[in-house]
PDB file of N, CA and C in Angstrom:
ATOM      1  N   UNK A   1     -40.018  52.238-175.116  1.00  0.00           N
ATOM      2  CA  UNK A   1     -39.332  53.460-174.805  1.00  0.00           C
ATOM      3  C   UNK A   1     -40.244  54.320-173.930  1.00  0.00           C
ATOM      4  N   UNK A   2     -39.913  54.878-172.720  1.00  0.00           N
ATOM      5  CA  UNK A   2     -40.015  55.844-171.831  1.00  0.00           C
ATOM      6  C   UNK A   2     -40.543  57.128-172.793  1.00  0.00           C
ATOM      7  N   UNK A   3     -41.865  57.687-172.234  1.00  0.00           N
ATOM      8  CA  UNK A   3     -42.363  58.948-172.366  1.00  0.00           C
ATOM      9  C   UNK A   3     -41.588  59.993-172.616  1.00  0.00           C
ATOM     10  N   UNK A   4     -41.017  59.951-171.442  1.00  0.00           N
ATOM     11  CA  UNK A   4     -39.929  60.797-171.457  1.00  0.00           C
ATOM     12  C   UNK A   4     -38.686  61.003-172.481  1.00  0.00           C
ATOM     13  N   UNK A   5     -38.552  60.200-172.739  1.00  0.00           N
ATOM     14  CA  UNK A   5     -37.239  60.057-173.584  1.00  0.00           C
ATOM     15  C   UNK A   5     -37.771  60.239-174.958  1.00  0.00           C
ATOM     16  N   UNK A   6     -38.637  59.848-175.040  1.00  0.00           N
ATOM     17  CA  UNK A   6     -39.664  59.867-176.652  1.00  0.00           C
ATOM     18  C   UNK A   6     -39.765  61.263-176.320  1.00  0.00           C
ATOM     19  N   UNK A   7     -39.658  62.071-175.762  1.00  0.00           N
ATOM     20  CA  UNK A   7     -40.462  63.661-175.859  1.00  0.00           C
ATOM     21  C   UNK A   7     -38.649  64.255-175.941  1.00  0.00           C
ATOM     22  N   UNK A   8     -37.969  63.488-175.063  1.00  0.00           N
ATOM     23  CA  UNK A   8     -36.417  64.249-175.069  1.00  0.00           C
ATOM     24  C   UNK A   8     -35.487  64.315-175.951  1.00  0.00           C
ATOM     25  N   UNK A   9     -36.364  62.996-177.311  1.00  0.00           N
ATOM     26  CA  UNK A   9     -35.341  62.643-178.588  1.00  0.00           C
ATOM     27  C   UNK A   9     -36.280  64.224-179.296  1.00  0.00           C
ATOM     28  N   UNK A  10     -37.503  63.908-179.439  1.00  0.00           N
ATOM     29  CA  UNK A  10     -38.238  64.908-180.095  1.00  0.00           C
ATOM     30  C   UNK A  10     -37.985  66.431-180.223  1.00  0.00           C
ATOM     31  N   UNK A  11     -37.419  67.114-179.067  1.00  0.00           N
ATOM     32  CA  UNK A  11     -36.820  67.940-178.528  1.00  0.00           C
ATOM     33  C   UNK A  11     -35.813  68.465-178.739  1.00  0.00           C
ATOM     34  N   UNK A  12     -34.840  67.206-178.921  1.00  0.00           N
ATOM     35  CA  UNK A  12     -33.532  67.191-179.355  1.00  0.00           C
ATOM     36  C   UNK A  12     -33.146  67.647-180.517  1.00  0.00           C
ATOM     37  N   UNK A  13     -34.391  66.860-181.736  1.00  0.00           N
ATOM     38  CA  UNK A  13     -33.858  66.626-182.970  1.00  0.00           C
ATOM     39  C   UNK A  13     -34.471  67.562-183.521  1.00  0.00           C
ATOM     40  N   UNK A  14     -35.642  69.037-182.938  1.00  0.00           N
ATOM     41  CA  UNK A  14     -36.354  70.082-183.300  1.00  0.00           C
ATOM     42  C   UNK A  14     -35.103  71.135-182.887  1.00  0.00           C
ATOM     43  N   UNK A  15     -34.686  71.013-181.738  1.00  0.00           N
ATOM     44  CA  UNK A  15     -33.234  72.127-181.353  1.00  0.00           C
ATOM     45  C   UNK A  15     -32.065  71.534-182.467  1.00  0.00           C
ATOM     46  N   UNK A  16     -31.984  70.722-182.558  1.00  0.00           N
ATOM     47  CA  UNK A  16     -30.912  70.218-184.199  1.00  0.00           C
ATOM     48  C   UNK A  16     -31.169  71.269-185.597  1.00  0.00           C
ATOM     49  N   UNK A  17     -32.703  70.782-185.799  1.00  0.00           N
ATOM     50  CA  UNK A  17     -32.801  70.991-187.121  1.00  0.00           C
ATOM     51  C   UNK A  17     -32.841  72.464-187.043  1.00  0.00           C
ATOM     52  N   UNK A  18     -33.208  73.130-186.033  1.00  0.00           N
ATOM     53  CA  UNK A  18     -33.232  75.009-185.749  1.00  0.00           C
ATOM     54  C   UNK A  18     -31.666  75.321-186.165  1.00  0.00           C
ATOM     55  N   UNK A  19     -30.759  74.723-185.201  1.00  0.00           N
ATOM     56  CA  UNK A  19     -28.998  74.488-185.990  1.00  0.00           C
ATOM     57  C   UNK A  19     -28.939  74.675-186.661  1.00  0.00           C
ATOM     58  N   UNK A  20     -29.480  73.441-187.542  1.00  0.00           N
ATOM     59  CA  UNK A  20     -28.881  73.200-189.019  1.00  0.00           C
ATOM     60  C   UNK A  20     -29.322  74.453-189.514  1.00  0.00           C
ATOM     61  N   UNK A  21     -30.658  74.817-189.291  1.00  0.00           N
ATOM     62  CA  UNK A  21     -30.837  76.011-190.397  1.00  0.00           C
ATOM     63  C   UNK A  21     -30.157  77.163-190.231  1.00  0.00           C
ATOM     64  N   UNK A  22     -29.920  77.656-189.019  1.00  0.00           N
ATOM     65  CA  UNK A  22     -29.143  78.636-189.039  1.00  0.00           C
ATOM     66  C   UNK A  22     -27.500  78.951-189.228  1.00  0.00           C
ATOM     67  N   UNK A  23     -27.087  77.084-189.267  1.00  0.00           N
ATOM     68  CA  UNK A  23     -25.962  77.243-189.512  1.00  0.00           C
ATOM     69  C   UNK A  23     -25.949  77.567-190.962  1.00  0.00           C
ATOM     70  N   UNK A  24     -26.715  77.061-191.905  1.00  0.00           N
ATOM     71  CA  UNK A  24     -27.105  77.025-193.437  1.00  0.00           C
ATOM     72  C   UNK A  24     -26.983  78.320-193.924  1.00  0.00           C
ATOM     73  N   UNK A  25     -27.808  79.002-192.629  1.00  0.00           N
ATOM     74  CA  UNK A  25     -27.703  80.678-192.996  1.00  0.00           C
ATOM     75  C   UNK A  25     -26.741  81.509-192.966  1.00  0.00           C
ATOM     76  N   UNK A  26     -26.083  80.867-191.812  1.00  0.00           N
ATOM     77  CA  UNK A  26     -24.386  81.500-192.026  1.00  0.00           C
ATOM     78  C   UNK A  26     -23.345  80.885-193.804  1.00  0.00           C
ATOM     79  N   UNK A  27     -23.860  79.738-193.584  1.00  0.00           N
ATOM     80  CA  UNK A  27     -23.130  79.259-194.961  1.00  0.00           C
ATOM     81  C   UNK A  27     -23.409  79.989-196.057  1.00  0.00           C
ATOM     82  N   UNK A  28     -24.555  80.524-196.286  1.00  0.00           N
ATOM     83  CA  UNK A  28     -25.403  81.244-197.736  1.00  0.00           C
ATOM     84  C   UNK A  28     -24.836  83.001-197.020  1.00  0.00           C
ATOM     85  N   UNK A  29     -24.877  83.437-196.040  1.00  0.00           N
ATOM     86  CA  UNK A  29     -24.266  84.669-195.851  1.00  0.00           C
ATOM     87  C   UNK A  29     -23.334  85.062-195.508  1.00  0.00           C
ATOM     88  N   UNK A  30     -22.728  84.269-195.372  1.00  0.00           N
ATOM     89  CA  UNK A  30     -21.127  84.526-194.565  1.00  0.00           C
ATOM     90  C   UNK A  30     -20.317  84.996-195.377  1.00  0.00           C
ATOM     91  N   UNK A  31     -20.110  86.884-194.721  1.00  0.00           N
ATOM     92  CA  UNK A  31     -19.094  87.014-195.237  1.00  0.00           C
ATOM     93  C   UNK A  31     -17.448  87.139-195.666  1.00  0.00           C
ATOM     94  N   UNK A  32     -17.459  85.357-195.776  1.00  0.00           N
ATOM     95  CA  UNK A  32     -15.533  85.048-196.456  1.00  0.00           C
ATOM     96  C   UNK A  32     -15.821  83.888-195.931  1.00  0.00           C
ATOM     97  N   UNK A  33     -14.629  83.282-196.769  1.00  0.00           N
ATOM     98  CA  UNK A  33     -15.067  82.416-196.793  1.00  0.00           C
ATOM     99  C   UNK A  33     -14.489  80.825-195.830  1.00  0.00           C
ATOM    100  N   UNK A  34     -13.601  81.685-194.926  1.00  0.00           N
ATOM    101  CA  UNK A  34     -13.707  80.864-193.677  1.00  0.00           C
ATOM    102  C   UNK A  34     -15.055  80.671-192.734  1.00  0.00           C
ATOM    103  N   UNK A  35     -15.523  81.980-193.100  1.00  0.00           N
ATOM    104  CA  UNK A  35     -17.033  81.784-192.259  1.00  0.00           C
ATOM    105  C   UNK A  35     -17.886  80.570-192.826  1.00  0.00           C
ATOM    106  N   UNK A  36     -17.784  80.727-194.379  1.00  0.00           N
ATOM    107  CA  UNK A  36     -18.715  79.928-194.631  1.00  0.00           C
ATOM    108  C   UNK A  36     -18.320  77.905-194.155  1.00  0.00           C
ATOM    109  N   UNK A  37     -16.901  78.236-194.327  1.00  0.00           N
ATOM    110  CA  UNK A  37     -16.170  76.678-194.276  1.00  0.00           C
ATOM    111  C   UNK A  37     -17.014  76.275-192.778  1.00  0.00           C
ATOM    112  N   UNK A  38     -16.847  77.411-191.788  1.00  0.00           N
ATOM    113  CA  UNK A  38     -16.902  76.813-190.611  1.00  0.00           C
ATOM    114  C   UNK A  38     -18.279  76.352-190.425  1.00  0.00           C
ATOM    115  N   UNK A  39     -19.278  77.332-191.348  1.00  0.00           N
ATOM    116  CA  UNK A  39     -20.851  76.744-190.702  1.00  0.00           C
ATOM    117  C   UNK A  39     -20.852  75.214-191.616  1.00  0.00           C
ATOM    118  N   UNK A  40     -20.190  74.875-192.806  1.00  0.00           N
ATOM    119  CA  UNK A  40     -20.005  73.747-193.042  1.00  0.00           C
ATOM    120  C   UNK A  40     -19.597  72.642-192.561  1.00  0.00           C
ATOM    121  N   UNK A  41     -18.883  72.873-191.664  1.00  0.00           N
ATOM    122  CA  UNK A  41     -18.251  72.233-190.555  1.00  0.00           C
ATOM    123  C   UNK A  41     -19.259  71.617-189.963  1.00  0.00           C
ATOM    124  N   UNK A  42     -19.772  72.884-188.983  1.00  0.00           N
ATOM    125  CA  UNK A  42     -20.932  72.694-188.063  1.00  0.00           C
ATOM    126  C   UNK A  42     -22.340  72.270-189.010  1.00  0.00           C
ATOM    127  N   UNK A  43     -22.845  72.229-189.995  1.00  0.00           N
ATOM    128  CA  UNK A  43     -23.792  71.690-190.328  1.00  0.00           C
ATOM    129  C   UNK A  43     -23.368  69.810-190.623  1.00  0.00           C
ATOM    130  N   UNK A  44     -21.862  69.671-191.433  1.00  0.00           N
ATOM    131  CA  UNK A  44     -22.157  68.284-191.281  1.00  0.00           C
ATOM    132  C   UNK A  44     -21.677  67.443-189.658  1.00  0.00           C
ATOM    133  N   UNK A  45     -21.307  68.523-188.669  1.00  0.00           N
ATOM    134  CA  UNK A  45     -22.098  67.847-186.763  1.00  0.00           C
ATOM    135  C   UNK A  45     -23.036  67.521-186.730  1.00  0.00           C
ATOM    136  N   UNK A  46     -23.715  68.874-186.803  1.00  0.00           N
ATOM    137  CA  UNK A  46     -25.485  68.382-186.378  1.00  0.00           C
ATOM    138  C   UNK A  46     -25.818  67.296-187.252  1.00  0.00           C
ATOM    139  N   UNK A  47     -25.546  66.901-188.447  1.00  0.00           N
ATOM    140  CA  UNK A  47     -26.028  65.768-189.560  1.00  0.00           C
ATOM    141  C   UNK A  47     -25.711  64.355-188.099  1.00  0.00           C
ATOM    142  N   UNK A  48     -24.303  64.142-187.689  1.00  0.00           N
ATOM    143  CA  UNK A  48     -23.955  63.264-187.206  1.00  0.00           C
ATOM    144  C   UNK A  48     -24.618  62.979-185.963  1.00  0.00           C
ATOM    145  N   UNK A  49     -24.737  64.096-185.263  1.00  0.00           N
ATOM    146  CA  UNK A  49     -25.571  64.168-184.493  1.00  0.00           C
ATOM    147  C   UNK A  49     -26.802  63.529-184.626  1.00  0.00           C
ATOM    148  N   UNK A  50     -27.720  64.194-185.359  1.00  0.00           N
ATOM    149  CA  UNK A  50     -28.978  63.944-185.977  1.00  0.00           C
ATOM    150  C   UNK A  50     -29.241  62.810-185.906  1.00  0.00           C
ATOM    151  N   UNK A  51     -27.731  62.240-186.471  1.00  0.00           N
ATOM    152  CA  UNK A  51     -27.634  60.445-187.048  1.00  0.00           C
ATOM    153  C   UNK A  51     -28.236  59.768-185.644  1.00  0.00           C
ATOM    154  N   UNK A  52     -27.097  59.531-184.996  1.00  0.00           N
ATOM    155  CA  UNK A  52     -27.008  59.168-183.846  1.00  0.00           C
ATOM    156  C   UNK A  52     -28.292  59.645-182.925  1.00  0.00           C
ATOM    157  N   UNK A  53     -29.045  60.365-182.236  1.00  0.00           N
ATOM    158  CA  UNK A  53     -30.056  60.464-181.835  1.00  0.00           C
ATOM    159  C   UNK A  53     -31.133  59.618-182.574  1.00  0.00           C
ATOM    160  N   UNK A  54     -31.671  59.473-183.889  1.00  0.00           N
ATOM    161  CA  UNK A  54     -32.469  58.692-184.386  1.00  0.00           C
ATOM    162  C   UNK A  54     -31.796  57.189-184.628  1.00  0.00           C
ATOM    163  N   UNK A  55     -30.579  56.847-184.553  1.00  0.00           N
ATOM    164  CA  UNK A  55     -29.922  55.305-183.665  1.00  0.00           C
ATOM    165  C   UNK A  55     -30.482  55.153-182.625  1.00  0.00           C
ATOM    166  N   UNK A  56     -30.871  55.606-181.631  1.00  0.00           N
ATOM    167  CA  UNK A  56     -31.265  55.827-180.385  1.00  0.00           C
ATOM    168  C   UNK A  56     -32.605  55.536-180.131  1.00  0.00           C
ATOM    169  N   UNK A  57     -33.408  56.453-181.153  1.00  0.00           N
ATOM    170  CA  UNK A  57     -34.539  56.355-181.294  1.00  0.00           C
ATOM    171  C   UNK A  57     -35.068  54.967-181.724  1.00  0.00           C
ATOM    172  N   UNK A  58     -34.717  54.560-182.666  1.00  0.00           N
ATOM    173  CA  UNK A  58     -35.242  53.463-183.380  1.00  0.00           C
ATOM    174  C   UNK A  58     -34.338  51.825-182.922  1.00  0.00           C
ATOM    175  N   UNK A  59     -33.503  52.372-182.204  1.00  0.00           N
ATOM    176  CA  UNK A  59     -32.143  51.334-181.960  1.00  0.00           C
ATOM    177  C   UNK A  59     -31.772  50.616-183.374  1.00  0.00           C
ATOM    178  N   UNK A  60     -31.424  51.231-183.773  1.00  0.00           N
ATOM    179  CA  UNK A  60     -30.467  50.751-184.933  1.00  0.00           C
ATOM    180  C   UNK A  60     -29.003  51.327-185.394  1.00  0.00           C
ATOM    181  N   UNK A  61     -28.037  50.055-185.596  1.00  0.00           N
ATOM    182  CA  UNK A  61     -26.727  50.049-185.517  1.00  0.00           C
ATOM    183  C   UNK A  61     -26.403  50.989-186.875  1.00  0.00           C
ATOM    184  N   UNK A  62     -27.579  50.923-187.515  1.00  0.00           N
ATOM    185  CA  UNK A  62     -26.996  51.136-188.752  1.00  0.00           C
ATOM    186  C   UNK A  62     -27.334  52.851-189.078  1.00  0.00           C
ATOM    187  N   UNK A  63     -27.430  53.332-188.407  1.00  0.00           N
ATOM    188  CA  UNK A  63     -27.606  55.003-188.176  1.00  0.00           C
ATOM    189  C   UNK A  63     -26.590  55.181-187.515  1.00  0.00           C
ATOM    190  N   UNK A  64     -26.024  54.464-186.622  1.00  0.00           N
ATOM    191  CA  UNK A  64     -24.435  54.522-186.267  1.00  0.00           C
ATOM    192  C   UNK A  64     -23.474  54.465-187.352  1.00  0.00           C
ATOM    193  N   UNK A  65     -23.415  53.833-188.065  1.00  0.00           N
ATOM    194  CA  UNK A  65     -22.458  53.590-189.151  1.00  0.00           C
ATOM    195  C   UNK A  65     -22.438  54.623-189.649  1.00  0.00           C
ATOM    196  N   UNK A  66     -23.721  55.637-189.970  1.00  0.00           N
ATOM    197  CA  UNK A  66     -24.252  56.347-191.173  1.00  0.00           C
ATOM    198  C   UNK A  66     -23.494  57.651-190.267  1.00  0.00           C
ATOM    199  N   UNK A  67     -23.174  57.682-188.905  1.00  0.00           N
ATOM    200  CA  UNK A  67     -22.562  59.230-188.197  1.00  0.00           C
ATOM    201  C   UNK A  67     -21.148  58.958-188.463  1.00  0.00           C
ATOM    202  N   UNK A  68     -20.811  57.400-188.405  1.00  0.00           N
ATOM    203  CA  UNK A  68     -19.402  57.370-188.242  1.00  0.00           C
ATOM    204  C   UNK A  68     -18.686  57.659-189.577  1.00  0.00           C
ATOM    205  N   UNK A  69     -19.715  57.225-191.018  1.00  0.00           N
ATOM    206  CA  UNK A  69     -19.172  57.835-192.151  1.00  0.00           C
ATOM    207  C   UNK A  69     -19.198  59.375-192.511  1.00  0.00           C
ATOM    208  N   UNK A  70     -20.246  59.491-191.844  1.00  0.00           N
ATOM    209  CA  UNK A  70     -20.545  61.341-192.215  1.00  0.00           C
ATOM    210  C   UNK A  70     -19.468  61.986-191.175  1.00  0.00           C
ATOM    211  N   UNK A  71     -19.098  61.493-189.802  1.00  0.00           N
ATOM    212  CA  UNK A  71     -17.681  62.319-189.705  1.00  0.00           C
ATOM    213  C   UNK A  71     -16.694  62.022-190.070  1.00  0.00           C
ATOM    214  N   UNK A  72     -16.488  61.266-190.964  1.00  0.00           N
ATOM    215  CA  UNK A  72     -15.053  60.897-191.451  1.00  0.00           C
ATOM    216  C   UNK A  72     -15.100  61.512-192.943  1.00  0.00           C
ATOM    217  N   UNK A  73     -15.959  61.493-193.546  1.00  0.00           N
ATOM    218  CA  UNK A  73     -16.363  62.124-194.605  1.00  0.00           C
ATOM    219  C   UNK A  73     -16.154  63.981-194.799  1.00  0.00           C
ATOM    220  N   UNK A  74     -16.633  64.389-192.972  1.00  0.00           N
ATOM    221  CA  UNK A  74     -16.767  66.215-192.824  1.00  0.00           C
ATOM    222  C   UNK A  74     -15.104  66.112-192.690  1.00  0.00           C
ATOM    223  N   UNK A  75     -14.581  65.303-191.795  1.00  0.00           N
ATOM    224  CA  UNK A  75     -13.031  65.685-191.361  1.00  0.00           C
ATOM    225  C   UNK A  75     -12.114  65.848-192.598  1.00  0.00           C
ATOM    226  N   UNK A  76     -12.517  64.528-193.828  1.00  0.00           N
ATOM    227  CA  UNK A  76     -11.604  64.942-194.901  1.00  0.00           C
ATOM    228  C   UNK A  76     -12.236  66.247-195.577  1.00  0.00           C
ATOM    229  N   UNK A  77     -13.250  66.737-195.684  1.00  0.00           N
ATOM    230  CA  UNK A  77     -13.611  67.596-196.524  1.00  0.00           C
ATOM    231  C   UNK A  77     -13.529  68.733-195.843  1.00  0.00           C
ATOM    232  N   UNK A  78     -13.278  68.853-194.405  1.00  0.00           N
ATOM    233  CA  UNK A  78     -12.699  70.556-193.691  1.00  0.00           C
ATOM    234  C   UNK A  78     -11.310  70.466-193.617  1.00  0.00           C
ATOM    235  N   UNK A  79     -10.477  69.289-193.983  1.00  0.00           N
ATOM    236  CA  UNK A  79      -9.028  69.362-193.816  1.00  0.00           C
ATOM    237  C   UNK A  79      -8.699  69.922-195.830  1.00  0.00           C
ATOM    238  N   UNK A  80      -9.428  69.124-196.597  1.00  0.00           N
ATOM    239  CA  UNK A  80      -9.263  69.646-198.373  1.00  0.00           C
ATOM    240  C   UNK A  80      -9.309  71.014-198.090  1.00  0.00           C
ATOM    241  N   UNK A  81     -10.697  71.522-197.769  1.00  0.00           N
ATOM    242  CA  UNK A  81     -11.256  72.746-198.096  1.00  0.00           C
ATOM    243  C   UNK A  81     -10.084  73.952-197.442  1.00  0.00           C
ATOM    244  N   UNK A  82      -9.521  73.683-196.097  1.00  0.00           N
ATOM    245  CA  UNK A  82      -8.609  74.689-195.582  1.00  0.00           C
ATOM    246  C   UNK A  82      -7.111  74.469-196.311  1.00  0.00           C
ATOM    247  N   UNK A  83      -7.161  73.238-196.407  1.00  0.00           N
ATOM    248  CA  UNK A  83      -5.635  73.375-197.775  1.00  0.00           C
ATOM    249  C   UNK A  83      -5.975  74.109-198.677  1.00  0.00           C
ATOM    250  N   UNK A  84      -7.502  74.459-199.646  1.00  0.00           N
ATOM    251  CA  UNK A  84      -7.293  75.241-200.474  1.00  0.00           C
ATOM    252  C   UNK A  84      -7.130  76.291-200.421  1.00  0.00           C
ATOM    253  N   UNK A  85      -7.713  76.505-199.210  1.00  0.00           N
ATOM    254  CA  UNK A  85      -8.265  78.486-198.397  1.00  0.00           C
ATOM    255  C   UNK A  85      -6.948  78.731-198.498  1.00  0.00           C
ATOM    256  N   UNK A  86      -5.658  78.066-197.714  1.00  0.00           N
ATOM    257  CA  UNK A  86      -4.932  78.576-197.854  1.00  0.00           C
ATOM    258  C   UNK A  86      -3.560  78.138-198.796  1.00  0.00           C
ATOM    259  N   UNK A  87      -3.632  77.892-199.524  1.00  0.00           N
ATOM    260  CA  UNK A  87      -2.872  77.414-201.075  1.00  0.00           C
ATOM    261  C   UNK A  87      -3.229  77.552-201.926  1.00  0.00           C
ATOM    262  N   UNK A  88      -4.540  77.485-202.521  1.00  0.00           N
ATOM    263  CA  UNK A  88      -5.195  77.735-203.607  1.00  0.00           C
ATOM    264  C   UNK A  88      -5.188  76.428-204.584  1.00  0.00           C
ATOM    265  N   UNK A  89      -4.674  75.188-204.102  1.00  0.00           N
ATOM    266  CA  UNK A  89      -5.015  73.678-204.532  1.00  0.00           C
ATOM    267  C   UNK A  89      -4.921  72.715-204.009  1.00  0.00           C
ATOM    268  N   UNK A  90      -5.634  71.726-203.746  1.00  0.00           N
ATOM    269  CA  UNK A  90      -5.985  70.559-202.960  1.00  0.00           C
ATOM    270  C   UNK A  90      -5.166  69.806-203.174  1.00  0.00           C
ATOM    271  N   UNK A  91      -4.644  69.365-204.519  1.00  0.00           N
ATOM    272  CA  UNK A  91      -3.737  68.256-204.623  1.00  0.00           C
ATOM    273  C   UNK A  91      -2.455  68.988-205.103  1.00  0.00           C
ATOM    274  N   UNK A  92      -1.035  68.228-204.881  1.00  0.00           N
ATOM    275  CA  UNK A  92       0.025  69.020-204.893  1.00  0.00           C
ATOM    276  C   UNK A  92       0.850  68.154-205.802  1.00  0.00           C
TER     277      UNK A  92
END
């Protein structure tokens, strides 16, 4: 791997984890609780994200798998969570 690219994953995944934390911070302060759903949202991206850049890094398929479950995993759990926001129960 290229210098470059070794310094551009490094880079990448330090502007990620700055994300994550501040999305975290919206999650722990947000006030209501669509705010908080949404930095939930956006924290399990950057996770997928995350994923995928260290696939990259290391070339392995199997950090791919690990983004493709973690967004299929965030999509059902921001589609539950806004059925409850607005119904007040997940299952009907």
């Amino acid at each position: 791997m290229s210098p470059l690219l070794s310094n551009a994953i490094t880079i990448t995944l330090v502007a990620y984890g700055l994300a994550m934390l501040l999305a975290l911070w919206r999650m722990l302060r947000g006030p209501a609780a669509q705010d908080r759903v949404l930095a939930l949202d956006l924290i399990y991206i950057i996770g997928m994200l995350i994923a995928l850049v260290i696939g990259l890094r290391y070339t392995s398929s199997m950090y791919f798998e690990a983004a493709l479950l973690i967004a299929l995993f965030g999509f059902v759990s921001s589609a539950a969570m806004a059925k409850f926001l607005l119904r007040g129960e997940v299952i009907e």
